[in-house]
C-alpha atoms as a PDB file:
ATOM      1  CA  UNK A   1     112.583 105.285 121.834  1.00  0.00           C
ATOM      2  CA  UNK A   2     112.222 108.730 120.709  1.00  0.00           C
ATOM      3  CA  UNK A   3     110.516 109.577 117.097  1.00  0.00           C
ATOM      4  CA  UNK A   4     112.456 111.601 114.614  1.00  0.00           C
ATOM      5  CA  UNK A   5     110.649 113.878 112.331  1.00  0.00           C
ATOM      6  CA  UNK A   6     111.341 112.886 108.624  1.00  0.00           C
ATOM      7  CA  UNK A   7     110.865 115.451 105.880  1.00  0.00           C
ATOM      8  CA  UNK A   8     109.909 114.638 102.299  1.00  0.00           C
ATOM      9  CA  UNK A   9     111.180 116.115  99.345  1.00  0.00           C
ATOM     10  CA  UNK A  10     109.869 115.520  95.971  1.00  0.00           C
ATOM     11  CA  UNK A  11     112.800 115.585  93.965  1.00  0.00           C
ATOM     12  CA  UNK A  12     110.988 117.586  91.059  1.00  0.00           C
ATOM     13  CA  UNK A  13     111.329 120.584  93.462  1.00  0.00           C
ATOM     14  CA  UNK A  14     114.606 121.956  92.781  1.00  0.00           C
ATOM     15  CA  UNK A  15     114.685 125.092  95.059  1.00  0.00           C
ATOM     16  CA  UNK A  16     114.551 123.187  98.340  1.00  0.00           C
ATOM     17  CA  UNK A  17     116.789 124.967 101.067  1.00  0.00           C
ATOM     18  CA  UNK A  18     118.294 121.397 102.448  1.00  0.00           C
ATOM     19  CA  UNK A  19     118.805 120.392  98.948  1.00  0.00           C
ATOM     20  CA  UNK A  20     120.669 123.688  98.902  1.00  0.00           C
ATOM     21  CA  UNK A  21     122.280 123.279 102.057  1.00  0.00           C
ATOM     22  CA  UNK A  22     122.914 119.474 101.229  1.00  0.00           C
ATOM     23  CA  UNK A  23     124.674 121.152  98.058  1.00  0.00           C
ATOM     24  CA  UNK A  24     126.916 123.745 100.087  1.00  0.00           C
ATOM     25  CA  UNK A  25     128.179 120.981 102.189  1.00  0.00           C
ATOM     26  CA  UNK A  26     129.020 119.251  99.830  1.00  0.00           C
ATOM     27  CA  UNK A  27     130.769 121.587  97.785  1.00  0.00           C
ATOM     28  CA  UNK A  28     133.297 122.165 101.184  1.00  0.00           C
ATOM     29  CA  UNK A  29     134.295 119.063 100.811  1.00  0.00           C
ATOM     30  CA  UNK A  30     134.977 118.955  97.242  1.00  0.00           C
ATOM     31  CA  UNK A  31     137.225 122.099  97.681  1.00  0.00           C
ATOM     32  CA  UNK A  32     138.765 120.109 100.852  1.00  0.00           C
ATOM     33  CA  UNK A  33     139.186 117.223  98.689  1.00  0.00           C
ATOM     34  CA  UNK A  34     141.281 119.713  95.649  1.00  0.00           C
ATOM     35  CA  UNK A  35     143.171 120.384  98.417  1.00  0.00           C
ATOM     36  CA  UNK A  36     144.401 117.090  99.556  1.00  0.00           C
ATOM     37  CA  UNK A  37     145.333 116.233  95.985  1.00  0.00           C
ATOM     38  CA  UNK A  38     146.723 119.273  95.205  1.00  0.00           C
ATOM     39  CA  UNK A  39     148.970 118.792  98.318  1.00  0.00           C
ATOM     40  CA  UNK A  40     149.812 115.177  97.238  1.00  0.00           C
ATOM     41  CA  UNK A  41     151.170 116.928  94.308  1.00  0.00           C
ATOM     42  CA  UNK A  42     148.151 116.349  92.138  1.00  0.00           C
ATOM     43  CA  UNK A  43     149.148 112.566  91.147  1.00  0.00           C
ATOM     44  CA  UNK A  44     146.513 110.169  90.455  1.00  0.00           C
ATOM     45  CA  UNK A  45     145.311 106.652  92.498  1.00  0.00           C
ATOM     46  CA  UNK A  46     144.296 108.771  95.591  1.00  0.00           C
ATOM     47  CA  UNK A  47     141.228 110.469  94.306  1.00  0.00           C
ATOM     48  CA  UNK A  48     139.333 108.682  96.875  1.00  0.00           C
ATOM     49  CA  UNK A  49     141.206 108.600  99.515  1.00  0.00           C
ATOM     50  CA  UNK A  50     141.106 112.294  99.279  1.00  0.00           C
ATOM     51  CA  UNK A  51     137.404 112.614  98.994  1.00  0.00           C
ATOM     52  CA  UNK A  52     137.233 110.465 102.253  1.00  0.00           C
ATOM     53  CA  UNK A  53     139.665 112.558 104.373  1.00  0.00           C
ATOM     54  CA  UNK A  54     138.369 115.524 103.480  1.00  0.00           C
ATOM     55  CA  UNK A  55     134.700 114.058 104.377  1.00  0.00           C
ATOM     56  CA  UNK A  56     135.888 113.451 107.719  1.00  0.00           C
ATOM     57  CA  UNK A  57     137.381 116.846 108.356  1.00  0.00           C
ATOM     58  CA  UNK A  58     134.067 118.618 107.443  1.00  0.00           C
ATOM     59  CA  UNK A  59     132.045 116.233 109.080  1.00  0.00           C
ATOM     60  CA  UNK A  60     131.718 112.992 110.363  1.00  0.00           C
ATOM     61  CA  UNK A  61     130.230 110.131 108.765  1.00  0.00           C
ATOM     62  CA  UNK A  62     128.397 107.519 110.816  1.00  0.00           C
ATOM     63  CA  UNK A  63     128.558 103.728 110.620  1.00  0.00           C
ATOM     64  CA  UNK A  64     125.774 102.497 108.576  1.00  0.00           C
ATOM     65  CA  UNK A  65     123.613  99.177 107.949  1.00  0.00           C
ATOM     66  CA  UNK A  66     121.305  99.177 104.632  1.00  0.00           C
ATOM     67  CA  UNK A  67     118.589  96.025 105.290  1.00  0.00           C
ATOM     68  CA  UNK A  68     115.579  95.285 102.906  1.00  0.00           C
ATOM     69  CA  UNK A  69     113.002  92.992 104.387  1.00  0.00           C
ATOM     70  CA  UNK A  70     109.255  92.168 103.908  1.00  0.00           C
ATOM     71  CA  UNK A  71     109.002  94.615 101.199  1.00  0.00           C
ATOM     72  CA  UNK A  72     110.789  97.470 102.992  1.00  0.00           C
ATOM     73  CA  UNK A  73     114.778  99.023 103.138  1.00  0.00           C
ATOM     74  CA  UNK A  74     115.562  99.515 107.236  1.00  0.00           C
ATOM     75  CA  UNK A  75     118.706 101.974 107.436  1.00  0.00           C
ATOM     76  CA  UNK A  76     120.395 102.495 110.929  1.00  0.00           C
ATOM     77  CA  UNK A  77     123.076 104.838 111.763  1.00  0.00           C
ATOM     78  CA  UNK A  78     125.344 104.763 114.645  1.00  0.00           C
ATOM     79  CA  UNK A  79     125.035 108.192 116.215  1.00  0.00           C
ATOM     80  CA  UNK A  80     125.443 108.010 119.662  1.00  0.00           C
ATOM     81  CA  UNK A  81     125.525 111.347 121.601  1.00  0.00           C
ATOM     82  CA  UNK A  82     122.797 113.178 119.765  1.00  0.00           C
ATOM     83  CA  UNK A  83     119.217 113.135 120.676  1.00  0.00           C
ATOM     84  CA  UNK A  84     116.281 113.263 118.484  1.00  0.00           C
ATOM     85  CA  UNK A  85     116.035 117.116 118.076  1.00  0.00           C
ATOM     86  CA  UNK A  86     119.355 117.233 116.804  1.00  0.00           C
ATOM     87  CA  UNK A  87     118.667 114.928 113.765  1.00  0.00           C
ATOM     88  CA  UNK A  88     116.931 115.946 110.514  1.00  0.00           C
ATOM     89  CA  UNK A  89     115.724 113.286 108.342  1.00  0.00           C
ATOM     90  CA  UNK A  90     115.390 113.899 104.716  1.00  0.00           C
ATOM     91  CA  UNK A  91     113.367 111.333 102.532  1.00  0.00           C
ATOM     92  CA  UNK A  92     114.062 111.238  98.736  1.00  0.00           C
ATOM     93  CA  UNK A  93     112.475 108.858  96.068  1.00  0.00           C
ATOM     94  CA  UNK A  94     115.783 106.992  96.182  1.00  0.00           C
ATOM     95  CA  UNK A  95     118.016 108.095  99.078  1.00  0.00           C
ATOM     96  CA  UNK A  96     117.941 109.184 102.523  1.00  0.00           C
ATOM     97  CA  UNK A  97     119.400 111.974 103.880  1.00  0.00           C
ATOM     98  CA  UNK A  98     120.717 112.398 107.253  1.00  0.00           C
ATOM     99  CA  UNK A  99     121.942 115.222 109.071  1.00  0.00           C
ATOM    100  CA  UNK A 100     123.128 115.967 112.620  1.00  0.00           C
ATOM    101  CA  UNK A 101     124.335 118.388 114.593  1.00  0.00           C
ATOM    102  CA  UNK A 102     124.927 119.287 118.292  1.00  0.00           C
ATOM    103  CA  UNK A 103     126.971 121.485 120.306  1.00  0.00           C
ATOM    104  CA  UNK A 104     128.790 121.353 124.150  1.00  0.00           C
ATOM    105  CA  UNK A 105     128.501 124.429 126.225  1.00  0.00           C
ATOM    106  CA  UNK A 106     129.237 124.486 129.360  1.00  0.00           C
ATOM    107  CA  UNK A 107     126.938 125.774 132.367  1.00  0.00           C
ATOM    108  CA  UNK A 108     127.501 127.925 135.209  1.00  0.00           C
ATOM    109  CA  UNK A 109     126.885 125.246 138.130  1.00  0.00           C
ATOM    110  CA  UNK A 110     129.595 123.346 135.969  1.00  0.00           C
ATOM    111  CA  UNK A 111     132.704 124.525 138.464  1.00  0.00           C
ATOM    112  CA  UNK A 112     136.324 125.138 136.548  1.00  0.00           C
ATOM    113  CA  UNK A 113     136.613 123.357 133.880  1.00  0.00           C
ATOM    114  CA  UNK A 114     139.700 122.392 133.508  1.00  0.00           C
ATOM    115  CA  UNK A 115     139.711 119.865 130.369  1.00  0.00           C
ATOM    116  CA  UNK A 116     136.667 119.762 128.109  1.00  0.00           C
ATOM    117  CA  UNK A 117     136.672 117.813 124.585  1.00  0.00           C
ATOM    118  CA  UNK A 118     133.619 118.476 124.252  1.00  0.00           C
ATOM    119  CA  UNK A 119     132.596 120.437 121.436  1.00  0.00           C
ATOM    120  CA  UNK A 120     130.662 121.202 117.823  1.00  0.00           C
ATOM    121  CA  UNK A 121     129.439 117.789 116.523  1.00  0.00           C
ATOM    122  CA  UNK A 122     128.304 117.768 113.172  1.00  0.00           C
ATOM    123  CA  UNK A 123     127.159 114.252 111.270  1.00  0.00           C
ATOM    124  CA  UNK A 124     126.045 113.794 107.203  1.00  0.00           C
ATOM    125  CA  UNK A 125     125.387 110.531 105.633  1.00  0.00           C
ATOM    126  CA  UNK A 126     123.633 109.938 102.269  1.00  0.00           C
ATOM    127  CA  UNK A 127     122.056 106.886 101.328  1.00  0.00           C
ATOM    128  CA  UNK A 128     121.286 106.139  97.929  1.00  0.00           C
ATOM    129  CA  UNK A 129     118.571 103.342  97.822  1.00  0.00           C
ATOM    130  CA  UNK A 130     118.805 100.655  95.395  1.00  0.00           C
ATOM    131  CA  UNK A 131     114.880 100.889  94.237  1.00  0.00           C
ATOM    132  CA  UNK A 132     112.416 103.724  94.642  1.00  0.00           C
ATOM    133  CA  UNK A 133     110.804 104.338  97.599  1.00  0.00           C
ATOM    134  CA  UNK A 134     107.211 105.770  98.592  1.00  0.00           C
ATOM    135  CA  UNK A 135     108.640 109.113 100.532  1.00  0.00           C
ATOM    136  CA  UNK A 136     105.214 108.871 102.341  1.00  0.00           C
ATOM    137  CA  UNK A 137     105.763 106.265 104.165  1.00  0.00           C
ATOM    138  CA  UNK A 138     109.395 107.008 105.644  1.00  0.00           C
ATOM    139  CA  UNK A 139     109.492 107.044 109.690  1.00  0.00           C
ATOM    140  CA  UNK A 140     112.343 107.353 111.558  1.00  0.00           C
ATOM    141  CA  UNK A 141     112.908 106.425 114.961  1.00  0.00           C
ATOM    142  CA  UNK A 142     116.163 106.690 117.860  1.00  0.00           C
ATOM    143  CA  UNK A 143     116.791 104.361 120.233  1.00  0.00           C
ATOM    144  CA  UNK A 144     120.246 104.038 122.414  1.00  0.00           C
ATOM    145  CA  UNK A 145     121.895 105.944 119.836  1.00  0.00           C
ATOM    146  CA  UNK A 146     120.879 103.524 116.872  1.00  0.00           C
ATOM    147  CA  UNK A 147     118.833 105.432 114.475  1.00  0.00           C
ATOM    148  CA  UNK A 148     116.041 103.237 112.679  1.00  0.00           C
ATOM    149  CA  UNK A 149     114.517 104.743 109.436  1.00  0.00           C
ATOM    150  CA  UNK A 150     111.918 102.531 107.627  1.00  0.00           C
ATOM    151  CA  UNK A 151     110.740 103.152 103.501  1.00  0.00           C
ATOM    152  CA  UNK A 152     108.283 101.370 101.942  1.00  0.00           C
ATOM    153  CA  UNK A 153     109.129 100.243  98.236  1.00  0.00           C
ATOM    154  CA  UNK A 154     107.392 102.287  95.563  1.00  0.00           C
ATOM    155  CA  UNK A 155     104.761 100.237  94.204  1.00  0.00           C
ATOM    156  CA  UNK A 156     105.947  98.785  90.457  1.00  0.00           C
ATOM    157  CA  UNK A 157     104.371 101.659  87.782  1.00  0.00           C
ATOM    158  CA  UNK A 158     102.037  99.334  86.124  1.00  0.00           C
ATOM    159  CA  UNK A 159     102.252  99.950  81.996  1.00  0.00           C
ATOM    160  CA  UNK A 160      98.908  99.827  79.688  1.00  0.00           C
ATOM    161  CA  UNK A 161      98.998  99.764  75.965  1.00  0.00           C
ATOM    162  CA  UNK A 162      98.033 102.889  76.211  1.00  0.00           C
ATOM    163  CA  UNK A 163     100.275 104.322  78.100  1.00  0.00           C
ATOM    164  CA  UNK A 164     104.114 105.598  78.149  1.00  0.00           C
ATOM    165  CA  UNK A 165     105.257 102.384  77.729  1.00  0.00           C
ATOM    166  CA  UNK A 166     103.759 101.700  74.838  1.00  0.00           C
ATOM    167  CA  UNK A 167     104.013 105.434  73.351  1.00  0.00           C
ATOM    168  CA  UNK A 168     107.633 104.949  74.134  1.00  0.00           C
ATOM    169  CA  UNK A 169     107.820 101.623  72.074  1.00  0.00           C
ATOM    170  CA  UNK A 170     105.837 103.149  69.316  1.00  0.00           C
ATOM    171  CA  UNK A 171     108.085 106.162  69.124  1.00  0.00           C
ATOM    172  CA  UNK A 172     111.313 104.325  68.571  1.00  0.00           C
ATOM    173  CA  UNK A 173     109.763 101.958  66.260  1.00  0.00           C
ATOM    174  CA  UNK A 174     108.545 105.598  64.022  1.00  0.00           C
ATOM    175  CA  UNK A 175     112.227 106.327  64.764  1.00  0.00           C
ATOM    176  CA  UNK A 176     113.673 102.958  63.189  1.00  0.00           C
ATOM    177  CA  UNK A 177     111.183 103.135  60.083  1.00  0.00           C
ATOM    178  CA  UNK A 178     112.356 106.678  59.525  1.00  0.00           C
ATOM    179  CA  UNK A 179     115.999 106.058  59.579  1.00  0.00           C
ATOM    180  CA  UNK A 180     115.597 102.539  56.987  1.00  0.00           C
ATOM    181  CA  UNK A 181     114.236 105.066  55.104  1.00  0.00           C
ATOM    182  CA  UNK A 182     116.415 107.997  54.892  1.00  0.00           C
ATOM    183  CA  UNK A 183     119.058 105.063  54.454  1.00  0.00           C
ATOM    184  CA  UNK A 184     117.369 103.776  51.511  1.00  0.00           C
END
């Protein structure tokens, strides 16, 4: 079992480069997906169909299994092939980014090759978590090509009278009274 590094992003930080990165990707396959429609002649009911194919043409999206258990989520991904300096791990407060990539070259003492399908790997999967998470505590770990990543649950924010809960409550209420009496 080999330990994958896991970097964590506060989301409040809107000038990260993987964020940025994430973003650029992204944006390929939305222009990849424009494509495919355009080329189905731009009729509707295959919006995500498109969205899908072109995913798989810019990269390749590995089987997944979301698991919550004893106050944690587990996530694995298939992604056989790759070893653990080939994966980046990118905690969120309420998703998990992964991101893989490898390339085949071939050596010298490798003879003439005569048939090699081999070549540029690239893997991106985002997992959108269905509480908050403490980013802290996100570990990541890859074994026979199964890659484990553990988050803790944020803790539950814990409201006083005193605070945003209650200013919230008393705000709407100042907003009610005001419009009863603009009304009257």
């Amino acid at each position: 079992m080999n330990n994958v590094p896991v970097t964590k992003i506060e989301q409040s930080h809107g000038s990260c480069p993987f964020l940025q990165e994430t973003m650029d990707l992204l944006d390929k396959v939305r222009v990849r997906a424009l494509d495919l429609f355009e080329k189905r002649g731009g009729s509707h009911g295959g919006d995500l169909g498109d969205w899908l194919q072109a995913e798989r043409e810019v990269f390749h999206v590995p089987g997944a299994e979301l698991a919550e258990r004893d106050g944690e989520f587990v996530l694995q991904l298939a992604v056989p092939g790759f070893d653990a300096k080939d994966i980046r791990v990118v905690a969120l407060d309420d998703a998990v980014v992964v991101e893989a990539q490898s390339a085949h070259t071939h050596r010298n003492d490798s003879g003439a090759v005569h048939f090699c399908e081999f070549g540029e790997r690239r893997v991106f999967r985002r997992i959108p978590l269905p509480e908050l998470v403490n980013r802290d505590t996100v570990t990541a770990d890859l074994d026979k090509g199964i890659l484990r990543i553990r988050a803790a649950k944020a803790a539950p924010a814990v409201e006083s009278k005193s605070g945003t809960g209650a200013a919230l409550a008393l705000s709407a209420h100042q907003e009610k009274e005001k419009r009863s009496k603009a009304a009257a």
